[in-house]
C-alpha atoms as a PDB file:
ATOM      1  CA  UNK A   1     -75.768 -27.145 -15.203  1.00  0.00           C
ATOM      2  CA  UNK A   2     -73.313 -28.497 -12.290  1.00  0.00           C
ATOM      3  CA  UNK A   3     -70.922 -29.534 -14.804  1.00  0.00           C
ATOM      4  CA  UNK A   4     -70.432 -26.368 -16.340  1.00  0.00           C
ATOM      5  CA  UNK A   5     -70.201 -24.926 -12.869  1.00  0.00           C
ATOM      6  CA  UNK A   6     -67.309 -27.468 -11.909  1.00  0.00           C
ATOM      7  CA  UNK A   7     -65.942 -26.840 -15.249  1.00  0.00           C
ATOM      8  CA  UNK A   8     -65.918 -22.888 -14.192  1.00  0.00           C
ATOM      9  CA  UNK A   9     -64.663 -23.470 -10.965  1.00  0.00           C
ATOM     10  CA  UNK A  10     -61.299 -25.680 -12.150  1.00  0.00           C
ATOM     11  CA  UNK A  11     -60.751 -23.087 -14.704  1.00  0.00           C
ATOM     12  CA  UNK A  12     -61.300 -20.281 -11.927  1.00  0.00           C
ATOM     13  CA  UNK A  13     -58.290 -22.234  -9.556  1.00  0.00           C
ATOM     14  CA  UNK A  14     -55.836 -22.889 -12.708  1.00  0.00           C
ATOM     15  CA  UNK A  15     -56.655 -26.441 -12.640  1.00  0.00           C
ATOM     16  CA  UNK A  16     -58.017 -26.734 -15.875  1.00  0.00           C
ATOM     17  CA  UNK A  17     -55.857 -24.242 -18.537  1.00  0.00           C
ATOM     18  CA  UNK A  18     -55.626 -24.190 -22.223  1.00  0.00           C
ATOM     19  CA  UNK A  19     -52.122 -23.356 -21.569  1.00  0.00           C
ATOM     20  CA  UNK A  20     -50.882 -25.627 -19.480  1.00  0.00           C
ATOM     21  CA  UNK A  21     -52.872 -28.163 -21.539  1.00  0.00           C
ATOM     22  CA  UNK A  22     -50.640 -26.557 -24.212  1.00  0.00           C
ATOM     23  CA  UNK A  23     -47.194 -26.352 -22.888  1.00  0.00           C
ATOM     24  CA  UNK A  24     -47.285 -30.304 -21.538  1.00  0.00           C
ATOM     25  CA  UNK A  25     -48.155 -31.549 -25.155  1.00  0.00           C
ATOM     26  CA  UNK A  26     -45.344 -29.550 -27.065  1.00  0.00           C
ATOM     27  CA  UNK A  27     -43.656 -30.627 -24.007  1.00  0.00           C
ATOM     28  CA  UNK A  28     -44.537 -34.645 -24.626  1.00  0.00           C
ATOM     29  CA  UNK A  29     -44.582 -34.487 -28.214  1.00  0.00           C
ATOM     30  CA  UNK A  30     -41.097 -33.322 -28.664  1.00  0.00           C
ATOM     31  CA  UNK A  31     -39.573 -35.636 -25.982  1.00  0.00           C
ATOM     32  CA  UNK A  32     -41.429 -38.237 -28.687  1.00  0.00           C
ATOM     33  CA  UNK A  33     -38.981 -36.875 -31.561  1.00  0.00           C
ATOM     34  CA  UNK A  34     -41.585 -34.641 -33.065  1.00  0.00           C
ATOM     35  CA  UNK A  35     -41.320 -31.485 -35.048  1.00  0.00           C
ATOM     36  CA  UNK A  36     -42.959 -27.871 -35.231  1.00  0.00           C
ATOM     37  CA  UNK A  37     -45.248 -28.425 -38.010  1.00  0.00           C
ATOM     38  CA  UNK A  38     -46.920 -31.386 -37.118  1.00  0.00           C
ATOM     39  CA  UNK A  39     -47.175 -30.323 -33.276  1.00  0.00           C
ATOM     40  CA  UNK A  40     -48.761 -27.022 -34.119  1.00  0.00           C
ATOM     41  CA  UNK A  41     -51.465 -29.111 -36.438  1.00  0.00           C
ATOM     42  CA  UNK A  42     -52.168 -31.777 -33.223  1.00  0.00           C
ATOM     43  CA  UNK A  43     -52.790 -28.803 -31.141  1.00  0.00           C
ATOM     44  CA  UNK A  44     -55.319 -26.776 -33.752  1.00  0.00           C
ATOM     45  CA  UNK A  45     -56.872 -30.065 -34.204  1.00  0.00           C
ATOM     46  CA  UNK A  46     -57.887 -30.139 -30.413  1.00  0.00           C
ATOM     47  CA  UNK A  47     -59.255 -27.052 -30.702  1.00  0.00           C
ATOM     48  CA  UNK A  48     -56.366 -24.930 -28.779  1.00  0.00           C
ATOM     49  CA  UNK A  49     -56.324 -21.290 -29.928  1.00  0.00           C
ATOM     50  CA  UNK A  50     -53.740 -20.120 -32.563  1.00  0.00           C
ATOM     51  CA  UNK A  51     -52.427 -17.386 -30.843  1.00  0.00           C
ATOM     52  CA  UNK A  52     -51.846 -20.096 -27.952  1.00  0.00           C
ATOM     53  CA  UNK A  53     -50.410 -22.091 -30.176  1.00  0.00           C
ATOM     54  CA  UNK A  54     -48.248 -19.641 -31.295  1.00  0.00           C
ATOM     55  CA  UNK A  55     -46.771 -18.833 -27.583  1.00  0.00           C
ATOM     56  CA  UNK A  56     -46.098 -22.916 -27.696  1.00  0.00           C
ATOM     57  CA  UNK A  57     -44.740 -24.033 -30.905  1.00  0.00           C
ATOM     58  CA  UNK A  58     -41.549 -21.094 -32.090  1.00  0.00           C
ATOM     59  CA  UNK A  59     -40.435 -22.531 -35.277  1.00  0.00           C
ATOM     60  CA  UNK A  60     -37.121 -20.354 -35.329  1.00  0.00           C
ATOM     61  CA  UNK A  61     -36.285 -21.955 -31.512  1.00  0.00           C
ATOM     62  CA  UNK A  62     -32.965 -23.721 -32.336  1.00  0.00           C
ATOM     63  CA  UNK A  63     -34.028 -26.551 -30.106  1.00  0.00           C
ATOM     64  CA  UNK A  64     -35.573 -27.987 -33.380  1.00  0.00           C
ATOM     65  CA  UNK A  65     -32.818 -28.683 -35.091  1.00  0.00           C
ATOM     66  CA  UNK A  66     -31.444 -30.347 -32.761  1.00  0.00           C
ATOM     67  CA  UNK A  67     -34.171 -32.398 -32.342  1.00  0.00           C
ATOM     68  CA  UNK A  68     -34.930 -33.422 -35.798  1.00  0.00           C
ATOM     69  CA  UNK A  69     -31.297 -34.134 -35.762  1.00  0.00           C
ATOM     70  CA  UNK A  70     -31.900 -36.816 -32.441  1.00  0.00           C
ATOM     71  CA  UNK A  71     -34.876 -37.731 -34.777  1.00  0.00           C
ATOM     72  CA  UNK A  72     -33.020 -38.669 -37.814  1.00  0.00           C
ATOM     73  CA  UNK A  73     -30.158 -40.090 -35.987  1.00  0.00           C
ATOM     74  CA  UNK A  74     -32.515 -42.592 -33.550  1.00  0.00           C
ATOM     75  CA  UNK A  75     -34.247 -43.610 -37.518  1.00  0.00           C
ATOM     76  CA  UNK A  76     -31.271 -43.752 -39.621  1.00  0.00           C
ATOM     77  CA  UNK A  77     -28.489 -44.548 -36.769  1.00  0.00           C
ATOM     78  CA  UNK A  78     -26.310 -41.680 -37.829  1.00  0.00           C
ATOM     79  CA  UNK A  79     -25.249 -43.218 -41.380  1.00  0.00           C
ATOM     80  CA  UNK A  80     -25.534 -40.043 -43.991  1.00  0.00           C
ATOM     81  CA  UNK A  81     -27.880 -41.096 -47.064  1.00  0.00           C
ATOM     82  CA  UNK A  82     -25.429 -42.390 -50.420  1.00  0.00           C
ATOM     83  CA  UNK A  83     -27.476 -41.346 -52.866  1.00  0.00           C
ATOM     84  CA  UNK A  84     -30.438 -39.075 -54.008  1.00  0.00           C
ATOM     85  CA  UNK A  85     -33.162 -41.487 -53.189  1.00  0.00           C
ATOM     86  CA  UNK A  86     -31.783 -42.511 -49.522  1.00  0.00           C
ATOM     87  CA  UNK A  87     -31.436 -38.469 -49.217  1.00  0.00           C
ATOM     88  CA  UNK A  88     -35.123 -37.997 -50.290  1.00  0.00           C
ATOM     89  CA  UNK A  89     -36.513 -40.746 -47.826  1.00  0.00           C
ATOM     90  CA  UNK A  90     -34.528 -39.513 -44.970  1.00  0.00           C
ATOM     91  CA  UNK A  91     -36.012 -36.109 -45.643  1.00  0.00           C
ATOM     92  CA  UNK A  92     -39.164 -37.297 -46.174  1.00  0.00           C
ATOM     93  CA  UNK A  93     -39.521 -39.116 -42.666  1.00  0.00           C
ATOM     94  CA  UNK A  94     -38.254 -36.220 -40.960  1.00  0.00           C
ATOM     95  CA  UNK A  95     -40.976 -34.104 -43.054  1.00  0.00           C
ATOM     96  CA  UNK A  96     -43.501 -36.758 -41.765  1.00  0.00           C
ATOM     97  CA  UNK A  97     -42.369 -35.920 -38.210  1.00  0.00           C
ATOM     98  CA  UNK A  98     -42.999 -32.560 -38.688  1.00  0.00           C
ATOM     99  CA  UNK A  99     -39.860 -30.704 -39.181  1.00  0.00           C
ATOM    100  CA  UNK A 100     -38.971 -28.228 -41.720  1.00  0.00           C
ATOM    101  CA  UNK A 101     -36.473 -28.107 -44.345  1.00  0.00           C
ATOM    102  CA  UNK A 102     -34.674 -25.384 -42.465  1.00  0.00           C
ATOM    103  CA  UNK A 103     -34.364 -27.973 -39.616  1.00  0.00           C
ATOM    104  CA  UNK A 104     -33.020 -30.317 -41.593  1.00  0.00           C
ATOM    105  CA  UNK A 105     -30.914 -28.871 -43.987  1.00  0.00           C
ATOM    106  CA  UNK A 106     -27.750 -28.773 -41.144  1.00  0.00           C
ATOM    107  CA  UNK A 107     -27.946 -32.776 -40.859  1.00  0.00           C
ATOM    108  CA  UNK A 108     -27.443 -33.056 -45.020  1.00  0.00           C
ATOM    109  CA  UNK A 109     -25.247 -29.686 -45.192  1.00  0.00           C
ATOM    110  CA  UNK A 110     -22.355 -32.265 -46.176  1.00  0.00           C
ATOM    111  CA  UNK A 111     -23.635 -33.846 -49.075  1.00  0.00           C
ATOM    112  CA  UNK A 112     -24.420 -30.310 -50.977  1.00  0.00           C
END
C-alpha cells in the first residue's frame, strides 16, 4: 500500500506525468534522427495513452521533414541515390526510422 500512496503523491505534485514522460521521449527520440511513425509506436508500446500520444507526435509538423532530411543526409552523406535500387534502400532506411513517404518525398523530388 505505501507505494501506491508515494506513487499518488508524485503524481499529485507533477513529479511523475504521463505527459512530461511523453514530451521528453518525442523530445530524445527525434534529437536521435527518428521519425513520427516509429515514435508514436515506442510510446503506445509503453503504454502512454493515444490521445497523449496524439498531443506529442503531429505528423503534418514540418519539423519532420526536415529531420528525416538530417536523417538521410547523416546515413547517406548527402550523395542523391543513381539508380532505382540505391533510391529504394535510401527510402527504405528512412522508412525504418520511422518517417513517411510524405517526409521524404522533398529529399528525392529531383530524381522524379
Amino acid at each position: 500500500m505505501f507505494v501506491h500512496e508515494a506513487l499518488a503523491v508524485l503524481v499529485e505534485d507533477g513529479l511523475l506525468s504521463d505527459a512530461r514522460y511523453a514530451e521528453s521521449y518525442v523530445r530524445f527520440r527525434m534529437n536521435k534522427g527518428f521519425g513520427p511513425v516509429r515514435i508514436r509506436e515506442e510510446l503506445r508500446q509503453r503504454g502512454v495513452a493515444s490521445a497523449l500520444i496524439g498531443d506529442y507526435v503531429d505528423f503534418q509538423d514540418l519539423c519532420w521533414i526536415e529531420m528525416a532530411r538530417a536523417a538521410w543526409h547523416k546515413r547517406f552523406g548527402g550523395k542523391l541515390p543513381r539508380d532505382m535500387n540505391a533510391r529504394a534502400k535510401q527510402m527504405q532506411f528512412l522508412q525504418y526510422r520511422g518517417f513517411t513517404v510524405d517526409h521524404t518525398k522533398d529529399i528525392f523530388k529531383d530524381l522524379d
